[in-house]
PDB file of N, CA and C in Angstrom:
ATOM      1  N   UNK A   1     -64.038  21.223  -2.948  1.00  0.00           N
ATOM      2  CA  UNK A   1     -63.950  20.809  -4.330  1.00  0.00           C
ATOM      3  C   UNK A   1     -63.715  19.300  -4.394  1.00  0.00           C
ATOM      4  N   UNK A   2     -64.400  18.695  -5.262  1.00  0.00           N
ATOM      5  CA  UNK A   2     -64.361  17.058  -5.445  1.00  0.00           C
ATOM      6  C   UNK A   2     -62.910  16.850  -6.175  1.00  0.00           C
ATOM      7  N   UNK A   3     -62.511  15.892  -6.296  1.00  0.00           N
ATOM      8  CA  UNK A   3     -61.540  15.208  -6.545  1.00  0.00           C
ATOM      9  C   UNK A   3     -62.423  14.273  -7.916  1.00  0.00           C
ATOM     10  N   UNK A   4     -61.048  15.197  -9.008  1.00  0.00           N
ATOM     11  CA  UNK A   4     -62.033  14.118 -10.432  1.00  0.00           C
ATOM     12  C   UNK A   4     -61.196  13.236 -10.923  1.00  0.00           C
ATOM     13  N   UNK A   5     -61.758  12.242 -11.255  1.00  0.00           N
ATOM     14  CA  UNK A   5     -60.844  10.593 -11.498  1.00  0.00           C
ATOM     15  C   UNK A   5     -61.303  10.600 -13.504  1.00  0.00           C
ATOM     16  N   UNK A   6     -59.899  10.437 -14.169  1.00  0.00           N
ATOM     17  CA  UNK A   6     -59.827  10.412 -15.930  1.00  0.00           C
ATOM     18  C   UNK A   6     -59.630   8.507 -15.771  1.00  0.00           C
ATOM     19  N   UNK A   7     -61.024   8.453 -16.162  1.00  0.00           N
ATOM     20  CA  UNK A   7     -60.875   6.697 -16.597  1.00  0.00           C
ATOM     21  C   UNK A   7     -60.810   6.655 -18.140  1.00  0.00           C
ATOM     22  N   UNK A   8     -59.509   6.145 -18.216  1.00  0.00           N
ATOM     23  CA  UNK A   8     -59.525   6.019 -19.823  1.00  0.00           C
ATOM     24  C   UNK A   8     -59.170   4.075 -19.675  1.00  0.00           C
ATOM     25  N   UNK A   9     -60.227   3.805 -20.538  1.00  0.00           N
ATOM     26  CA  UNK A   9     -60.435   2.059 -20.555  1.00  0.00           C
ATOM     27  C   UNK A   9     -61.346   2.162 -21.905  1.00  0.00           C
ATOM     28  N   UNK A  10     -61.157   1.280 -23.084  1.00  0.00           N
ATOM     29  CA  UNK A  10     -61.960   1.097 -23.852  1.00  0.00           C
ATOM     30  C   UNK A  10     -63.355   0.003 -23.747  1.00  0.00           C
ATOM     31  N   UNK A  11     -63.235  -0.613 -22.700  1.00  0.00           N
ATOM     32  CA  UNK A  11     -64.442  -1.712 -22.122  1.00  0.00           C
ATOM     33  C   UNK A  11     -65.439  -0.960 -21.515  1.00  0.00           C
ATOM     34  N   UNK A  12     -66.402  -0.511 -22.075  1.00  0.00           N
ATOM     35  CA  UNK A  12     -67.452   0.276 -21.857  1.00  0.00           C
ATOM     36  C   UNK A  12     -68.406  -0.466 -20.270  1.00  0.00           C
ATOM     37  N   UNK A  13     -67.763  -1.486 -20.163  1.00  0.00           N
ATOM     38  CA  UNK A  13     -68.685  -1.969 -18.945  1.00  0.00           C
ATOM     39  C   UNK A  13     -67.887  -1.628 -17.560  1.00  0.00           C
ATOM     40  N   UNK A  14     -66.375  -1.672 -17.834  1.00  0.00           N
ATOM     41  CA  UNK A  14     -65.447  -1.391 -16.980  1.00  0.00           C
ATOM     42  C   UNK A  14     -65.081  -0.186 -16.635  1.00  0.00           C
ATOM     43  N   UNK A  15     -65.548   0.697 -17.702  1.00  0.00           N
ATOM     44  CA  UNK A  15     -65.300   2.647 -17.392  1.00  0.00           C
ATOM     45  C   UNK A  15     -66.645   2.276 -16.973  1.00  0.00           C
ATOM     46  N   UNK A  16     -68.140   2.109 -17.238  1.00  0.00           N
ATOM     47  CA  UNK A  16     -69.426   2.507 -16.468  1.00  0.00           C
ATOM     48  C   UNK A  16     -69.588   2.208 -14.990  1.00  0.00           C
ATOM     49  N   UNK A  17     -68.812   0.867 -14.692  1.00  0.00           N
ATOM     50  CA  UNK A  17     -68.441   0.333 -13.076  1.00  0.00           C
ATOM     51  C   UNK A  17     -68.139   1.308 -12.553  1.00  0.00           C
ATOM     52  N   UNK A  18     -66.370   1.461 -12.778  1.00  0.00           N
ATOM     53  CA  UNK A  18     -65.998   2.650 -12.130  1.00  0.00           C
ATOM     54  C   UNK A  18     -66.331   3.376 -11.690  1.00  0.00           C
ATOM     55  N   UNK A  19     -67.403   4.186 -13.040  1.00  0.00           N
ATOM     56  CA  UNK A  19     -67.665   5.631 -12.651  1.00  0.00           C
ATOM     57  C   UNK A  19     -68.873   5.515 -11.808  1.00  0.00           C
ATOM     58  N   UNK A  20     -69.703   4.197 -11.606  1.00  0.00           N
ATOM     59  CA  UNK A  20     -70.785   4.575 -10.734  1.00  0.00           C
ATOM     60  C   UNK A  20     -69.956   3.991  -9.656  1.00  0.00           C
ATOM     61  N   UNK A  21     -68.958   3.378  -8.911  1.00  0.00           N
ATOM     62  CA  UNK A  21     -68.512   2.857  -7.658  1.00  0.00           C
ATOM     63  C   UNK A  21     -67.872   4.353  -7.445  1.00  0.00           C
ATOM     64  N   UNK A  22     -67.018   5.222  -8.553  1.00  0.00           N
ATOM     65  CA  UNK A  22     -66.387   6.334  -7.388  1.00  0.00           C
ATOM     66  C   UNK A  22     -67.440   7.756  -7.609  1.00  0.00           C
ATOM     67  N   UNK A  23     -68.528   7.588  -8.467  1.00  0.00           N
ATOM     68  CA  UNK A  23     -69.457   9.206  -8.258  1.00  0.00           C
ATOM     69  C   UNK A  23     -70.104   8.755  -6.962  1.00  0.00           C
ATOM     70  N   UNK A  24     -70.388   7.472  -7.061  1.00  0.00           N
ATOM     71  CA  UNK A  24     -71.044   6.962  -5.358  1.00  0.00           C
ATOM     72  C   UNK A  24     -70.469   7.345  -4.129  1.00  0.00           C
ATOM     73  N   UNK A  25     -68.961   7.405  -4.496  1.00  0.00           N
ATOM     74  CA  UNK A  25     -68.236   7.582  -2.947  1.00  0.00           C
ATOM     75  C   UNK A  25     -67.719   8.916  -3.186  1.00  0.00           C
ATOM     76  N   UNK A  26     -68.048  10.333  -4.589  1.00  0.00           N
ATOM     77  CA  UNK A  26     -68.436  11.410  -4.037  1.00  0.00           C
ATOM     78  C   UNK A  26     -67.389  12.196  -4.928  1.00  0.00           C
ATOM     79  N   UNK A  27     -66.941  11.347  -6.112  1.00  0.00           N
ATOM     80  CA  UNK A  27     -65.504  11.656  -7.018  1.00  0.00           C
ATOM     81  C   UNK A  27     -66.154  11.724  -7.980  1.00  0.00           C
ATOM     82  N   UNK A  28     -65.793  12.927  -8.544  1.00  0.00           N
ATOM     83  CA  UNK A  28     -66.377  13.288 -10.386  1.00  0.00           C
ATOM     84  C   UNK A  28     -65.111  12.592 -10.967  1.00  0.00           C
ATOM     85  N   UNK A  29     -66.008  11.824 -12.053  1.00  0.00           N
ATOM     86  CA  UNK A  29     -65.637  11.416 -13.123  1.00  0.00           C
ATOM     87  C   UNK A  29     -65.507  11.552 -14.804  1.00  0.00           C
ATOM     88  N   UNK A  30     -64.428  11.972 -15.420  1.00  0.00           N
ATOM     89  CA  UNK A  30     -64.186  12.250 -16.385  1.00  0.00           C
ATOM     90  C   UNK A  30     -63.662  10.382 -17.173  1.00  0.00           C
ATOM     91  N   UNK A  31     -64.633   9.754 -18.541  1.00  0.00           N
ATOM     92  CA  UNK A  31     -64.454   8.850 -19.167  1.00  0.00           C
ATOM     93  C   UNK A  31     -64.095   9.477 -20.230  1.00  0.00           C
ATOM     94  N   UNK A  32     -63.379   8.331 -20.941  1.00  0.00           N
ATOM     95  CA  UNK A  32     -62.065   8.516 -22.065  1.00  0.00           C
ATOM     96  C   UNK A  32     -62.313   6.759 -23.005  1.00  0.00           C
ATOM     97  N   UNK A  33     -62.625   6.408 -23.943  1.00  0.00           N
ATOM     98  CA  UNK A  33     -62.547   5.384 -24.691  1.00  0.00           C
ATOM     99  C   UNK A  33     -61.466   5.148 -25.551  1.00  0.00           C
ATOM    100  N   UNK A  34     -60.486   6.241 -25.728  1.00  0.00           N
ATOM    101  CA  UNK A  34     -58.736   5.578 -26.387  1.00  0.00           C
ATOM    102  C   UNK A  34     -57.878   6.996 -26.015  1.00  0.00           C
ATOM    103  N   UNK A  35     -56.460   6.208 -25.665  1.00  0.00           N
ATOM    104  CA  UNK A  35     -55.827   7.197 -25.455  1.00  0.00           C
ATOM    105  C   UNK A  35     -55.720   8.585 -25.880  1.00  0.00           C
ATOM    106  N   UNK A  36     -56.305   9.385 -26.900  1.00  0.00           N
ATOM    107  CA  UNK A  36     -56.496  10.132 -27.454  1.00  0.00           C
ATOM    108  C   UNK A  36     -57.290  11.029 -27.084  1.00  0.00           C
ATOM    109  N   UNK A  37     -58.543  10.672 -26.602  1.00  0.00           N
ATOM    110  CA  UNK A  37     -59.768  10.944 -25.569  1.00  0.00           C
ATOM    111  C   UNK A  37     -58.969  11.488 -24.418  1.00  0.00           C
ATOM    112  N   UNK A  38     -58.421  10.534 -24.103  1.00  0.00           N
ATOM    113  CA  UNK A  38     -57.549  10.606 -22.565  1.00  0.00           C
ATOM    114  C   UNK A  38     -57.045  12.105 -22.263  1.00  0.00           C
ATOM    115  N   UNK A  39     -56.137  12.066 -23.623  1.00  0.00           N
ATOM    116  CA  UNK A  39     -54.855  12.643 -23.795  1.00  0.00           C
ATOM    117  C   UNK A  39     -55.264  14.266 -23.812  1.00  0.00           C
ATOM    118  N   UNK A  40     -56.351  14.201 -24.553  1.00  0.00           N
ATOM    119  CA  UNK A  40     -57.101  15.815 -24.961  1.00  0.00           C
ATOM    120  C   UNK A  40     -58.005  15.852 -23.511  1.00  0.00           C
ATOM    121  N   UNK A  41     -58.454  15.029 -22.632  1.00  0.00           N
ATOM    122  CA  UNK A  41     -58.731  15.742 -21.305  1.00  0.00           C
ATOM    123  C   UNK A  41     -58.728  16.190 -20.358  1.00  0.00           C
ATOM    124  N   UNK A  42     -57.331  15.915 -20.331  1.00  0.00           N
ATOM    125  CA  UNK A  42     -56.372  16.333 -19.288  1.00  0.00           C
ATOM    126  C   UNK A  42     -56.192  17.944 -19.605  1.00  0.00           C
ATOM    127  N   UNK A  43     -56.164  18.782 -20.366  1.00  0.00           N
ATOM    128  CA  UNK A  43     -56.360  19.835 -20.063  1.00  0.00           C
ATOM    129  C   UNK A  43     -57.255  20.689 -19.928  1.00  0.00           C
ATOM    130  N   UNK A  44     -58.791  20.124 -20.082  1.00  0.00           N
ATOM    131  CA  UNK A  44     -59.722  20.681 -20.256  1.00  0.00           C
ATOM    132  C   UNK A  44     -60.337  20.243 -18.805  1.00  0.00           C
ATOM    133  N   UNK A  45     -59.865  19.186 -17.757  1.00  0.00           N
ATOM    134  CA  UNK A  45     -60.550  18.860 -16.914  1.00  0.00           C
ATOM    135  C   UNK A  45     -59.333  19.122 -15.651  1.00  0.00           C
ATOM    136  N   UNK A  46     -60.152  19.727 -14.582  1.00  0.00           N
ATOM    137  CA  UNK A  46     -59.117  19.247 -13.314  1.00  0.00           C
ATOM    138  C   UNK A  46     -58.734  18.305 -12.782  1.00  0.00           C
ATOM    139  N   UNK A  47     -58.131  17.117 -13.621  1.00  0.00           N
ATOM    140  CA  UNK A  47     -57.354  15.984 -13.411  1.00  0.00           C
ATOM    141  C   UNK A  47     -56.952  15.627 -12.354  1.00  0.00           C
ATOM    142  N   UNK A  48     -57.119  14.771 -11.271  1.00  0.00           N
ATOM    143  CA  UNK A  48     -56.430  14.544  -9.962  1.00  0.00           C
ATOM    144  C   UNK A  48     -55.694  13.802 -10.046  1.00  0.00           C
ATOM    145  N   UNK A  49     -56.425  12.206 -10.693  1.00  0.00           N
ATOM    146  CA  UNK A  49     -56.378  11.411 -10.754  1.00  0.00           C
ATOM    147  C   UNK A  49     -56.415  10.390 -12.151  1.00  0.00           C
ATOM    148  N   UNK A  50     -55.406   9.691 -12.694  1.00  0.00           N
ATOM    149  CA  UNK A  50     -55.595   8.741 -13.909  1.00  0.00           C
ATOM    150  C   UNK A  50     -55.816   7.605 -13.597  1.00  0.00           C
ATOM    151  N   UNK A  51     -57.132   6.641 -14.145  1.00  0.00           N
ATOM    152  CA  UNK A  51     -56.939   5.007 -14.405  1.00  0.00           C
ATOM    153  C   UNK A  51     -56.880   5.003 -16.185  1.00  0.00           C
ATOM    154  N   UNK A  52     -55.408   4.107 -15.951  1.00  0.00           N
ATOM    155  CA  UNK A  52     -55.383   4.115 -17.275  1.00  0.00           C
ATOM    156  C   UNK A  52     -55.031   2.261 -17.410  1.00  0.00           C
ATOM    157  N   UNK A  53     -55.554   2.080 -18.629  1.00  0.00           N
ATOM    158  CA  UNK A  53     -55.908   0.666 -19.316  1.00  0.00           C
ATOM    159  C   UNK A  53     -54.824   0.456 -20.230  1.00  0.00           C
ATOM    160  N   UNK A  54     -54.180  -0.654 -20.044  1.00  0.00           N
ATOM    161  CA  UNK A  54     -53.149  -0.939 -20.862  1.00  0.00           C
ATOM    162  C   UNK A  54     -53.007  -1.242 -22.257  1.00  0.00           C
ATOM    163  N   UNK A  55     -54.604  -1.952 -22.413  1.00  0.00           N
ATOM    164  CA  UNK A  55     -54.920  -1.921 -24.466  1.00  0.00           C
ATOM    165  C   UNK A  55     -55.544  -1.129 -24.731  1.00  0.00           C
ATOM    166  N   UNK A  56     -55.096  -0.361 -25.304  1.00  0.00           N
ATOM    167  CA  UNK A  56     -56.278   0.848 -26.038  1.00  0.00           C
ATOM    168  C   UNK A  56     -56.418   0.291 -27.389  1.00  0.00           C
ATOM    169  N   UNK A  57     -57.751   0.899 -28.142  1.00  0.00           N
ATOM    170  CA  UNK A  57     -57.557   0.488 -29.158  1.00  0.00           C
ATOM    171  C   UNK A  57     -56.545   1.518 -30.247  1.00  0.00           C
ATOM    172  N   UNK A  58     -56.607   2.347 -30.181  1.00  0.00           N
ATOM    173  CA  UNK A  58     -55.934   3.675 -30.939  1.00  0.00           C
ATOM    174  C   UNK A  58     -54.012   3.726 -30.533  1.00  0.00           C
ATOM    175  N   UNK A  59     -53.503   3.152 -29.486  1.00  0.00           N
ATOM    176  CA  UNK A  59     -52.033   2.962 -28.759  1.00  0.00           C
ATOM    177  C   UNK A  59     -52.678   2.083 -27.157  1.00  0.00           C
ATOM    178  N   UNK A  60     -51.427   2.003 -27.177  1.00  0.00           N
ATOM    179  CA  UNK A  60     -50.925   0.928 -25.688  1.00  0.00           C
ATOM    180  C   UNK A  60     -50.857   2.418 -24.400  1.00  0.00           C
ATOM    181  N   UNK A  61     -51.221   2.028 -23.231  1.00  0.00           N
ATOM    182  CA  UNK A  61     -51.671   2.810 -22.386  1.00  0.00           C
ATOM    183  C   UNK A  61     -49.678   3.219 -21.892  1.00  0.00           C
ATOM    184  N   UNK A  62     -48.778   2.542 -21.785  1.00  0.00           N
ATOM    185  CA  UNK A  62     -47.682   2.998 -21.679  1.00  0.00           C
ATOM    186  C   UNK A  62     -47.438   4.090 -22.840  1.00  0.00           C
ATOM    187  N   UNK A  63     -47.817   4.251 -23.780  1.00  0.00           N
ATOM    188  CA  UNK A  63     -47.339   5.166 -24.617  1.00  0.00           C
ATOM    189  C   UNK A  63     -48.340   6.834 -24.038  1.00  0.00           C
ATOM    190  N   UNK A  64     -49.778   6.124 -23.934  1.00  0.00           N
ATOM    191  CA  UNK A  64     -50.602   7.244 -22.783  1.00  0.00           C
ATOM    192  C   UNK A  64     -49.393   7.946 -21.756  1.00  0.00           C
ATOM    193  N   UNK A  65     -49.151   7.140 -21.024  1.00  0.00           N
ATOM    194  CA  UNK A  65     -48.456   7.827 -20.037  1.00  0.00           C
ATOM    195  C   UNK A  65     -47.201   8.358 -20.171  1.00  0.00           C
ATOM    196  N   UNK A  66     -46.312   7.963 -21.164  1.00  0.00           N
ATOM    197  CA  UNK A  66     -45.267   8.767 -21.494  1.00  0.00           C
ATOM    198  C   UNK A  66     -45.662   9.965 -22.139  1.00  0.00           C
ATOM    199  N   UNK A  67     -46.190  10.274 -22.951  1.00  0.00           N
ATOM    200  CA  UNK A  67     -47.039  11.287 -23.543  1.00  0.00           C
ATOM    201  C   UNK A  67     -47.691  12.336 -22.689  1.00  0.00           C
ATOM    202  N   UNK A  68     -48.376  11.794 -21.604  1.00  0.00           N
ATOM    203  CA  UNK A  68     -48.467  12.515 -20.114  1.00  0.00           C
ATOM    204  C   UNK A  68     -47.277  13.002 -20.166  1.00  0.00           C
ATOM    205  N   UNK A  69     -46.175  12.651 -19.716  1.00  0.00           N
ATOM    206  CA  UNK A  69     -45.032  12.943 -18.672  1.00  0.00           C
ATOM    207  C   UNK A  69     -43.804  13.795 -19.882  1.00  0.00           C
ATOM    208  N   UNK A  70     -44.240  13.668 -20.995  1.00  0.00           N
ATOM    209  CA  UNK A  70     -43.341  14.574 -22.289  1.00  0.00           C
ATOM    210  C   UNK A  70     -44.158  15.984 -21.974  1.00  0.00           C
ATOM    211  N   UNK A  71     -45.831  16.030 -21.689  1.00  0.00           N
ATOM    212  CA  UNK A  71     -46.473  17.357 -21.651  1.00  0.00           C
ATOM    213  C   UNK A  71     -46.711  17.869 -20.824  1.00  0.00           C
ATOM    214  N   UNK A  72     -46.207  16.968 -19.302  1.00  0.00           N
ATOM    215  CA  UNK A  72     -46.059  17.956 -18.284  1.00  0.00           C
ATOM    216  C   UNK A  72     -47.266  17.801 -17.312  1.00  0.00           C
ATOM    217  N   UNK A  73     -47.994  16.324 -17.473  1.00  0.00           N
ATOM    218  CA  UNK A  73     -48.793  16.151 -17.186  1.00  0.00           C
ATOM    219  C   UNK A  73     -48.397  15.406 -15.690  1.00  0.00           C
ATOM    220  N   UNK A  74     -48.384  15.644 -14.794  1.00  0.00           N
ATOM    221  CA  UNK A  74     -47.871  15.124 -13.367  1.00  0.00           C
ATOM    222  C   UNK A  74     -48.855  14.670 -12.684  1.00  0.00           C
ATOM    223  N   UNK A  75     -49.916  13.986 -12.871  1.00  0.00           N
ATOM    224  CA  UNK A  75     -51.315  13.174 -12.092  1.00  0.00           C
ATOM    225  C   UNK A  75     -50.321  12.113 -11.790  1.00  0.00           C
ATOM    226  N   UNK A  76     -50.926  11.528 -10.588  1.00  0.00           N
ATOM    227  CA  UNK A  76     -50.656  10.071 -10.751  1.00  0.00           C
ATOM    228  C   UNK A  76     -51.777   9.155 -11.676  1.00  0.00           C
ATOM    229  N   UNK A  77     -51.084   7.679 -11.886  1.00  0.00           N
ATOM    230  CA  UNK A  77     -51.388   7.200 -12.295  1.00  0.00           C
ATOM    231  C   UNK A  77     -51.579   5.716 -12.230  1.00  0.00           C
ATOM    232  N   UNK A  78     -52.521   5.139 -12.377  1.00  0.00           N
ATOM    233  CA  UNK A  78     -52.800   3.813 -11.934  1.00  0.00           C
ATOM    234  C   UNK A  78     -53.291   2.969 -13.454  1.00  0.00           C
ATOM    235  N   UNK A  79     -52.227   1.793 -13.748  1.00  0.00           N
ATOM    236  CA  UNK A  79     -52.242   1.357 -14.852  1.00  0.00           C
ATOM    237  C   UNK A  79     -53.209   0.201 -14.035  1.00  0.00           C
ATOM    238  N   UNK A  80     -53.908  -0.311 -15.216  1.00  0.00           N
ATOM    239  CA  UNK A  80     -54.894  -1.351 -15.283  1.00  0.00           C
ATOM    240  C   UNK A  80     -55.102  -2.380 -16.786  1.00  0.00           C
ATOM    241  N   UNK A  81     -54.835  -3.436 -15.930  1.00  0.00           N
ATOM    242  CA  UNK A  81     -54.623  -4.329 -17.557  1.00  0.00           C
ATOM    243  C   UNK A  81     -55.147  -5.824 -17.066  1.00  0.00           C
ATOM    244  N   UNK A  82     -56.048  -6.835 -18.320  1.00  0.00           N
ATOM    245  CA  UNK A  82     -56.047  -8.042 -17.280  1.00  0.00           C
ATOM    246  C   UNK A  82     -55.259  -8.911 -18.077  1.00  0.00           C
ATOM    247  N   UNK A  83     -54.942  -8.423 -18.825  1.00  0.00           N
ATOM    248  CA  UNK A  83     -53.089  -9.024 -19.400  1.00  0.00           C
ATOM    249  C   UNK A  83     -52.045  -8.601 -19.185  1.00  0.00           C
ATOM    250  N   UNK A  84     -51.518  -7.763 -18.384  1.00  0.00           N
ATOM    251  CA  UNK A  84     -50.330  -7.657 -17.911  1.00  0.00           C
ATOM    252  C   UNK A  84     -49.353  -8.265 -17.780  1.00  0.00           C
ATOM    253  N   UNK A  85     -48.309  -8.007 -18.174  1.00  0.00           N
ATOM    254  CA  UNK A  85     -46.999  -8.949 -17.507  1.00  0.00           C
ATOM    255  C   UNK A  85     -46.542  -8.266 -16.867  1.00  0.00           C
ATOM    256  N   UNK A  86     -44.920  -8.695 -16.235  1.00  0.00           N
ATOM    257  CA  UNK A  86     -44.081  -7.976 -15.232  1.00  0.00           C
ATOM    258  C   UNK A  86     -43.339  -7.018 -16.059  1.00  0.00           C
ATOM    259  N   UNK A  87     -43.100  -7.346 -17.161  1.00  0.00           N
ATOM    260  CA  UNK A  87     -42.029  -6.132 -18.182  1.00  0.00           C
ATOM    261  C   UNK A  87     -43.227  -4.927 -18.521  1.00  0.00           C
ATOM    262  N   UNK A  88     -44.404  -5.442 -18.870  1.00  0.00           N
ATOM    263  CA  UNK A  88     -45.096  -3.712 -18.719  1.00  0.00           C
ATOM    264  C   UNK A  88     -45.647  -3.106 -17.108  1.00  0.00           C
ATOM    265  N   UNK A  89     -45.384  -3.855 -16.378  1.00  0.00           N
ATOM    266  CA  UNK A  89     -45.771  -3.445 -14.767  1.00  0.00           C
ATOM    267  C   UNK A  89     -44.293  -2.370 -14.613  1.00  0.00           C
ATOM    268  N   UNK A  90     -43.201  -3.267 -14.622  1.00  0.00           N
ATOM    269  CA  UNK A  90     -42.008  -2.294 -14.023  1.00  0.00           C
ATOM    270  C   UNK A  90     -41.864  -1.197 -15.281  1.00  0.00           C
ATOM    271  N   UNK A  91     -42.539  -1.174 -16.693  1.00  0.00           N
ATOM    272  CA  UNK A  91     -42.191  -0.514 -17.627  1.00  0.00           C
ATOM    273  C   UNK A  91     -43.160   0.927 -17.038  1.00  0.00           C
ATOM    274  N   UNK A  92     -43.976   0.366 -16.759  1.00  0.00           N
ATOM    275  CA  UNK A  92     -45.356   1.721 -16.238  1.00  0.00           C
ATOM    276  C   UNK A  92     -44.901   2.311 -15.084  1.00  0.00           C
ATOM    277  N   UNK A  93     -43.865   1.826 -14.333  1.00  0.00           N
ATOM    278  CA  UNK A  93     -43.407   2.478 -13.090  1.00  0.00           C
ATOM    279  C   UNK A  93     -42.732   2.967 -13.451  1.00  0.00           C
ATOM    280  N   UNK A  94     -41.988   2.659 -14.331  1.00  0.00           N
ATOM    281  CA  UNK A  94     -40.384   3.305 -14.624  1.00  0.00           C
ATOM    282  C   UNK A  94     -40.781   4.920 -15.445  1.00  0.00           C
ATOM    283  N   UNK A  95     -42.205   4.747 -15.937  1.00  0.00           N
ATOM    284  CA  UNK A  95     -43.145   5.925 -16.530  1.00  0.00           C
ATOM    285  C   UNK A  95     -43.546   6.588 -15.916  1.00  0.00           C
ATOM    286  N   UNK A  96     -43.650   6.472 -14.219  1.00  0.00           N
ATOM    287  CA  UNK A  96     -44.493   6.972 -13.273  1.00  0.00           C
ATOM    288  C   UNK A  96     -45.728   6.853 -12.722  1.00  0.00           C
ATOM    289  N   UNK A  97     -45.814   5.349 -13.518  1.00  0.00           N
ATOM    290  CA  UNK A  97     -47.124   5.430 -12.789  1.00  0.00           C
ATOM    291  C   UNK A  97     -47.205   4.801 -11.305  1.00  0.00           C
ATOM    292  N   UNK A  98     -47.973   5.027 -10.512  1.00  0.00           N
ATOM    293  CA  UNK A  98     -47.950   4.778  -8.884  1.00  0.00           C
ATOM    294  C   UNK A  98     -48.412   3.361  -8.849  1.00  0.00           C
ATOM    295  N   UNK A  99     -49.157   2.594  -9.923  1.00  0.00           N
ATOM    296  CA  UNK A  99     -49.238   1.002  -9.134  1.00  0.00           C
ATOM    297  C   UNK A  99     -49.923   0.716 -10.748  1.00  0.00           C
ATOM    298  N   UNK A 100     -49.804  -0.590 -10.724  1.00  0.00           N
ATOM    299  CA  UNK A 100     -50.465  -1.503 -11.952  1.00  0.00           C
ATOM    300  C   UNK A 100     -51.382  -2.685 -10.754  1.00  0.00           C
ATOM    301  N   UNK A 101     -52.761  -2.209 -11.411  1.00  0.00           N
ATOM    302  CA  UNK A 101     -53.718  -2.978 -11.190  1.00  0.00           C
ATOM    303  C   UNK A 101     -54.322  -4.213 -12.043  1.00  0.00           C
ATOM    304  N   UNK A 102     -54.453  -5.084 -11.504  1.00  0.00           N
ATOM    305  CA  UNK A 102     -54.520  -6.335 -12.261  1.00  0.00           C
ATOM    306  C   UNK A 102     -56.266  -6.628 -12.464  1.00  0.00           C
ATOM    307  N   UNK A 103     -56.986  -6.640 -13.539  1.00  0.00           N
ATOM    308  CA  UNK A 103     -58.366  -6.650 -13.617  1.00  0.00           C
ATOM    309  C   UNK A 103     -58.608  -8.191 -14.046  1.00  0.00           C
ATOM    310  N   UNK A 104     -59.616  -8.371 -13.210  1.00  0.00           N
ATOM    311  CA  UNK A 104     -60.953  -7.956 -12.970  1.00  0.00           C
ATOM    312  C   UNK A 104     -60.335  -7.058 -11.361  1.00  0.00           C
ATOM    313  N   UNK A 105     -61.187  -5.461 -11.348  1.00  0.00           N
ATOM    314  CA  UNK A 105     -60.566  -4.667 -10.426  1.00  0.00           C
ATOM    315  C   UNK A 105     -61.116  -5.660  -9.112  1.00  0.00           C
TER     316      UNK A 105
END
């Protein structure tokens, strides 16, 4: 069974990258355009894996992941932002997520 990766990013050029760099190396991909998307596919998909984007347009990707972790949603998670600071890096850990990635990936 493949391993499926939930890219939720509203930059339509940056979820299409993704998903052709990891269906290439053999990972189904589930895309998401605002946290909301995100949020409703996590139960409909076998989730392994989250990239989640720190501006959404609909909420802020920290509020994504607490929202995960209120419903019991236990993926890891890999925040991605190319505005980041250090107060939402340690804020996304302190949420669970496993690393903040700094974009351009």
């Amino acid at each position: 069974m493949k391993t499926t990766l939930l890219v939720i990013d509203d930059d339509t050029h940056v979820q299409a990258l993704l998903q052709r760099i990891f269906e290439r190396e053999g990972y189904d991909v589930v895309a998401a355009t605002t946290g909301a998307e995100g949020l409703d596919a996590l139960p409909r998909h076998p989730i392994d894996v989250v990239l989640l984007d720190l501006h959404l347009p609909d909420q802020d990707g920290l509020s994504v992941l607490s929202k995960m972790r209120v419903e019991e949603h236990d993926q890891p998670v890999l925040m991605m932002s190319g505005e980041g600071t250090v107060e939402s890096a340690v804020r996304a850990t302190q949420l669970g997520a496993v690393d903040f990635l700094q974009k351009p990936l």
